[in-house]
N, C-alpha and C. Protein backbone atom coordinates (compact mmCIF):
# COMPACT_ATOMS: atom_id res chain seq x y z
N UNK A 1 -34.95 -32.51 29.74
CA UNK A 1 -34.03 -31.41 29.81
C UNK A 1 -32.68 -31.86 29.28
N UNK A 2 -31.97 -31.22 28.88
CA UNK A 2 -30.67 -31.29 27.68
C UNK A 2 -29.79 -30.74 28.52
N UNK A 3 -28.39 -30.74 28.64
CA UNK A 3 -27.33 -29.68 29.54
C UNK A 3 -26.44 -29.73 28.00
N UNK A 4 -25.87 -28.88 27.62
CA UNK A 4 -24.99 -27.71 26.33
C UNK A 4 -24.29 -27.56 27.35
N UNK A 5 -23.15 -28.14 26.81
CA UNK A 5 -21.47 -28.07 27.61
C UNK A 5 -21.20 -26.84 26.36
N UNK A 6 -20.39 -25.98 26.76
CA UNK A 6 -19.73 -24.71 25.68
C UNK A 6 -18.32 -24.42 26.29
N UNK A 7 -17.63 -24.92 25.48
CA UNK A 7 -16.54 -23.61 25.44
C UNK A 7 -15.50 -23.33 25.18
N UNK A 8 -14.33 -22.12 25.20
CA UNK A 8 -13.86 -21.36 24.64
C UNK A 8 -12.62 -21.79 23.89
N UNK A 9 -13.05 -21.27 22.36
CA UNK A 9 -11.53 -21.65 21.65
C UNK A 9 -11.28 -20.19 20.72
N UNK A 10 -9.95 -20.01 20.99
CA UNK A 10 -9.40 -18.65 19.85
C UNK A 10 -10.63 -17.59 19.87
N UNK A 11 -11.36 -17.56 21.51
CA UNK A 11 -12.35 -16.46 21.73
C UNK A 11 -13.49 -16.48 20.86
N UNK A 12 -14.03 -18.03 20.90
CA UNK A 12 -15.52 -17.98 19.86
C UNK A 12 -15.70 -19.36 21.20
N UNK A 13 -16.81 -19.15 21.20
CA UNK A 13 -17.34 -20.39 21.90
C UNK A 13 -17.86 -21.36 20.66
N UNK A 14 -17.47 -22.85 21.66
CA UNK A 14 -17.65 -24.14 21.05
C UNK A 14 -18.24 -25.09 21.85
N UNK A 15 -18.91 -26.08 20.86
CA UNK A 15 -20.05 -27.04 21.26
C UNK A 15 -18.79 -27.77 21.93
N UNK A 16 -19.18 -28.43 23.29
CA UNK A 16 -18.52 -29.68 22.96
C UNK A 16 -19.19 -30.58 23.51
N UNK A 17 -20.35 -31.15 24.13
CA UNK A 17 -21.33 -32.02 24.68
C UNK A 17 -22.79 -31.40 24.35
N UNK A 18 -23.58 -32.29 24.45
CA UNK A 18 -24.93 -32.27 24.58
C UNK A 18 -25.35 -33.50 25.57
N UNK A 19 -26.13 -33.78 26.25
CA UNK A 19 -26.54 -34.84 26.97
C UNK A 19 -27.95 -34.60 27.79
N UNK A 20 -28.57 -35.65 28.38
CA UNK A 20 -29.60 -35.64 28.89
C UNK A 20 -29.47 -35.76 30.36
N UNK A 21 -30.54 -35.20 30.99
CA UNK A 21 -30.68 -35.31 32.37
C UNK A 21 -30.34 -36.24 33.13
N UNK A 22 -30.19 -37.44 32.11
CA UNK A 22 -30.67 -38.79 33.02
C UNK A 22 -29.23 -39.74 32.83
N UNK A 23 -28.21 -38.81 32.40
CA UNK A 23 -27.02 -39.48 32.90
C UNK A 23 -26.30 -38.47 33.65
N UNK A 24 -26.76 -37.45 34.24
CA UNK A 24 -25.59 -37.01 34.86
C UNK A 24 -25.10 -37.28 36.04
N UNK A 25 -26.13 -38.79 36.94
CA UNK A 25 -25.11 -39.76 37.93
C UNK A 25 -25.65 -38.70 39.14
N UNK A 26 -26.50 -38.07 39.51
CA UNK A 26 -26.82 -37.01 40.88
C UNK A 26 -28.12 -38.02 41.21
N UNK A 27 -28.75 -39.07 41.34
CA UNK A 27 -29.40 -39.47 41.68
C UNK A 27 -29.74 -39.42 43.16
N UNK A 28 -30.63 -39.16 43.65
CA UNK A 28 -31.08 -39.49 45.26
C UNK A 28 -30.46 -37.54 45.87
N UNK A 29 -30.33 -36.72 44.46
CA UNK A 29 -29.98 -35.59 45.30
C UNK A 29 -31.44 -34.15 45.16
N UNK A 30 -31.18 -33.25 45.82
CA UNK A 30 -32.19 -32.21 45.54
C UNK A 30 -31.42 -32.00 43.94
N UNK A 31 -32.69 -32.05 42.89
CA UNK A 31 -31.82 -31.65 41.32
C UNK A 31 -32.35 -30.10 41.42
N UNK A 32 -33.54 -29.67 41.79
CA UNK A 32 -33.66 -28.59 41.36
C UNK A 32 -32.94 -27.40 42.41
N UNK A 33 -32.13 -27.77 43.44
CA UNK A 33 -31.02 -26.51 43.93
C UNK A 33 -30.24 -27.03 43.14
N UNK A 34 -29.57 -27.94 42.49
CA UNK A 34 -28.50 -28.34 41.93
C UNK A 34 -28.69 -27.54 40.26
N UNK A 35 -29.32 -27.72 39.95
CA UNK A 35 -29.84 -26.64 38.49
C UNK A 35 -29.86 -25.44 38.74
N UNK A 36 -30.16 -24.84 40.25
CA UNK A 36 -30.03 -23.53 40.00
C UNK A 36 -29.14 -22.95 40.54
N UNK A 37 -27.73 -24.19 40.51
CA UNK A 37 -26.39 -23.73 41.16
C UNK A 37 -26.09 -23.71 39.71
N UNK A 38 -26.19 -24.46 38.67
CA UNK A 38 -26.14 -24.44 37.35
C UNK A 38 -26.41 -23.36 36.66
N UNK A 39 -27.60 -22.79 36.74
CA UNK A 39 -27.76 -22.18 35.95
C UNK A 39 -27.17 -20.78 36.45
N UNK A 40 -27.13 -20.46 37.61
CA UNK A 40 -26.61 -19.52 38.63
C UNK A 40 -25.04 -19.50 37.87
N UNK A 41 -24.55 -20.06 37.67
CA UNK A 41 -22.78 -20.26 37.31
C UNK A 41 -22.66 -20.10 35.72
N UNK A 42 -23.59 -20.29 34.67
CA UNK A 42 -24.00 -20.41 33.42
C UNK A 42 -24.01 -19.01 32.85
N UNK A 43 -25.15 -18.40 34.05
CA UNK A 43 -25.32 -16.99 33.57
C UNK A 43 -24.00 -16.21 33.91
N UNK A 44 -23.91 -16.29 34.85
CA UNK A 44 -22.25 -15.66 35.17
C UNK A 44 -21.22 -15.52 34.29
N UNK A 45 -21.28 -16.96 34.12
CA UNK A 45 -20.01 -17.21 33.03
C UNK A 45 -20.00 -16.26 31.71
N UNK A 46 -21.19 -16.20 31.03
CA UNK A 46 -22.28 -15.95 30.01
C UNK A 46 -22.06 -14.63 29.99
N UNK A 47 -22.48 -13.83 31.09
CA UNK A 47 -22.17 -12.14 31.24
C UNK A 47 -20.75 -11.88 31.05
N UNK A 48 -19.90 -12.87 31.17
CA UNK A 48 -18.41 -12.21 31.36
C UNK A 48 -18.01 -12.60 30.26
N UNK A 49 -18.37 -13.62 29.45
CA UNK A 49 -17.98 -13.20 28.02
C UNK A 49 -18.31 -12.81 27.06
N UNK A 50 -19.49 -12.00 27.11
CA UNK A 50 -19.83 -11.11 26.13
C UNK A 50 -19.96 -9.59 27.07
């Protein structure tokens, strides 16, 4: 799994990371509530700017 960091410049979204699962340092935690606090906050974000 990949995490796409995005965002906003002069109202166009922009790349600014790509990375893998296996550095994001959450070791020893529940990942999959933690992904779907992620993705939960993603979509949100996502609806409000378009």
């Amino acid at each position: 799994m990949l995490t796409i960091d995005i965002g906003i410049h002069a109202g166009e979204p922009k790349l600014v990371e790509i990375g893998g699962v296996n550095s994001w340092g959450i070791y020893g935690s529940n990942v999959a509530d933690f992904i779907a606090a992620m993705e939960e906050e993603a979509i949100d974000r996502w609806e409000d700017f378009i």
